[in-house]
Protein backbone atom coordinates (compact mmCIF):
# COMPACT_ATOMS: atom_id res chain seq x y z
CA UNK A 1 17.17 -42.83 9.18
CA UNK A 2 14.32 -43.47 6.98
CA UNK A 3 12.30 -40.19 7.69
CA UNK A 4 16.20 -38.14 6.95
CA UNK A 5 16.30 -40.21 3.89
CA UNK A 6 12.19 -39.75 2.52
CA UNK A 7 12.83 -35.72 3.52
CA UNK A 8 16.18 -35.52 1.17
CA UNK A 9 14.41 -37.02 -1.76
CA UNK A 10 11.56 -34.31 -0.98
CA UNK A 11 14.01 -31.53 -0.36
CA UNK A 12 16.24 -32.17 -2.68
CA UNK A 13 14.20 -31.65 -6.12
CA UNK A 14 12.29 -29.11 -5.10
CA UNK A 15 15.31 -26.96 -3.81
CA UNK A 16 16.42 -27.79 -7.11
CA UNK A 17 13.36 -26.42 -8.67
CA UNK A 18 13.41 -23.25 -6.98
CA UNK A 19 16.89 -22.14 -8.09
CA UNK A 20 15.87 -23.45 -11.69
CA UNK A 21 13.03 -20.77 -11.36
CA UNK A 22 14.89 -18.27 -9.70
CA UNK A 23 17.47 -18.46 -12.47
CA UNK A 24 14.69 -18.09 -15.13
CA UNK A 25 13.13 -15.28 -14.26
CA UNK A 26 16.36 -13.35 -13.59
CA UNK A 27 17.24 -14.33 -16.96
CA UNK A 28 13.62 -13.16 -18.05
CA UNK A 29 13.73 -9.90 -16.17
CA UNK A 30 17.35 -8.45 -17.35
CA UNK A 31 16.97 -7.01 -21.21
CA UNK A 32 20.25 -7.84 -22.52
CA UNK A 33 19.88 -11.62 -21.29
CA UNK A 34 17.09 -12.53 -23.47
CA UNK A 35 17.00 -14.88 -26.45
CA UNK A 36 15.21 -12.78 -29.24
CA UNK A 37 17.23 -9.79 -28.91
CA UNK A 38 16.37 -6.61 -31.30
CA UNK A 39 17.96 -5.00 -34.14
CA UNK A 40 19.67 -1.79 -32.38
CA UNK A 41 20.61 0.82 -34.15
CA UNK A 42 23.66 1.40 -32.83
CA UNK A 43 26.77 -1.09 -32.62
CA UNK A 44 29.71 -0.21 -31.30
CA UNK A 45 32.30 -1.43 -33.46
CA UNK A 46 35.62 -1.70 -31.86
CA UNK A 47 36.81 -0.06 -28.43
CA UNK A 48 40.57 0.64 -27.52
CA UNK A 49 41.11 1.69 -23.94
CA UNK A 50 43.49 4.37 -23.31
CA UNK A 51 44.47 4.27 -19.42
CA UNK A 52 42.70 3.71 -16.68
CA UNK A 53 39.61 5.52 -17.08
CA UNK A 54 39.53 6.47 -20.55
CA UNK A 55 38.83 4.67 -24.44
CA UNK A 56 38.53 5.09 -28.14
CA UNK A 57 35.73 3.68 -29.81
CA UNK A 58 34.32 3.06 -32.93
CA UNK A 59 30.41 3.40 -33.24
CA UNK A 60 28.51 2.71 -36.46
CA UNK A 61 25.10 4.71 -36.24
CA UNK A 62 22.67 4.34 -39.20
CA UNK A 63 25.20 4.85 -42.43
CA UNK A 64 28.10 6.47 -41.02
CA UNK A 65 31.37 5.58 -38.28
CA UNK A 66 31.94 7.75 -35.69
CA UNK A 67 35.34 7.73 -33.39
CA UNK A 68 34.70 8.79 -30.08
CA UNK A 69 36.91 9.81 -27.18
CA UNK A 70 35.15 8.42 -23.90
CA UNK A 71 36.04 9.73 -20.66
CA UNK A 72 34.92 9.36 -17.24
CA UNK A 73 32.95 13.04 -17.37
CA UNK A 74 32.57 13.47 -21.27
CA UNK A 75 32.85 12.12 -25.10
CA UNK A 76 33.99 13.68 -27.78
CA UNK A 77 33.14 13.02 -31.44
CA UNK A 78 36.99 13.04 -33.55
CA UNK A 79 35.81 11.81 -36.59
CA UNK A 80 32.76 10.84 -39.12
CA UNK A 81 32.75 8.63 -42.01
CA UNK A 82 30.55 6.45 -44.20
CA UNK A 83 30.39 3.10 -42.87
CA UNK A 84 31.79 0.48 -45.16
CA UNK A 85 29.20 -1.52 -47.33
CA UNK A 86 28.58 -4.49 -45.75
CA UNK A 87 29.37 -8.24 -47.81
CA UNK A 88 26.59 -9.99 -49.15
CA UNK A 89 27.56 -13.19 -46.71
CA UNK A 90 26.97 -10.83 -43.53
């Protein structure tokens, strides 16, 4: 019983350990995961779905909106304008 017992409190940490740092470098290894993420240049704004396999969406590239029709096989640009200026509290 003693040996079971001395093995668990081996075991048991370093099991622990190993998922810890299993976890970490998955988190380390996928872009979007990461802490410090970048400025993009592209933010996608709001998205509406529209059935099963189809959405609106509003993407804000450099100074201007654009509404986009996204489909499974294509997407369409519908309409451009300026993008709003932003608040000085954003």
């Amino acid at each position: 019983m003693t040996a079971y017992i001395l093995k668990l409190l081996i075991m048991l940490p370093l099991v622990a350990g190993l998922a810890y740092g299993a976890l970490w470098l998955w988190r380390c290894a996928q872009p979007g995961m990461a802490l410090g993420q970048r400025d993009r240049a592209l933010k996608i704004v709001d998205a509406l779905p529209l059935g099963a396999v189809g959405r609106l969406a509003v993407v804000e590239f450099g100074e201007k909106r654009l509404l986009v029709a996204v489909s499974r096989g294509r997407i369409e640009l519908l309409s451009e304008t300026s993008a709003p200026k932003a608040a000085d509290g954003e």
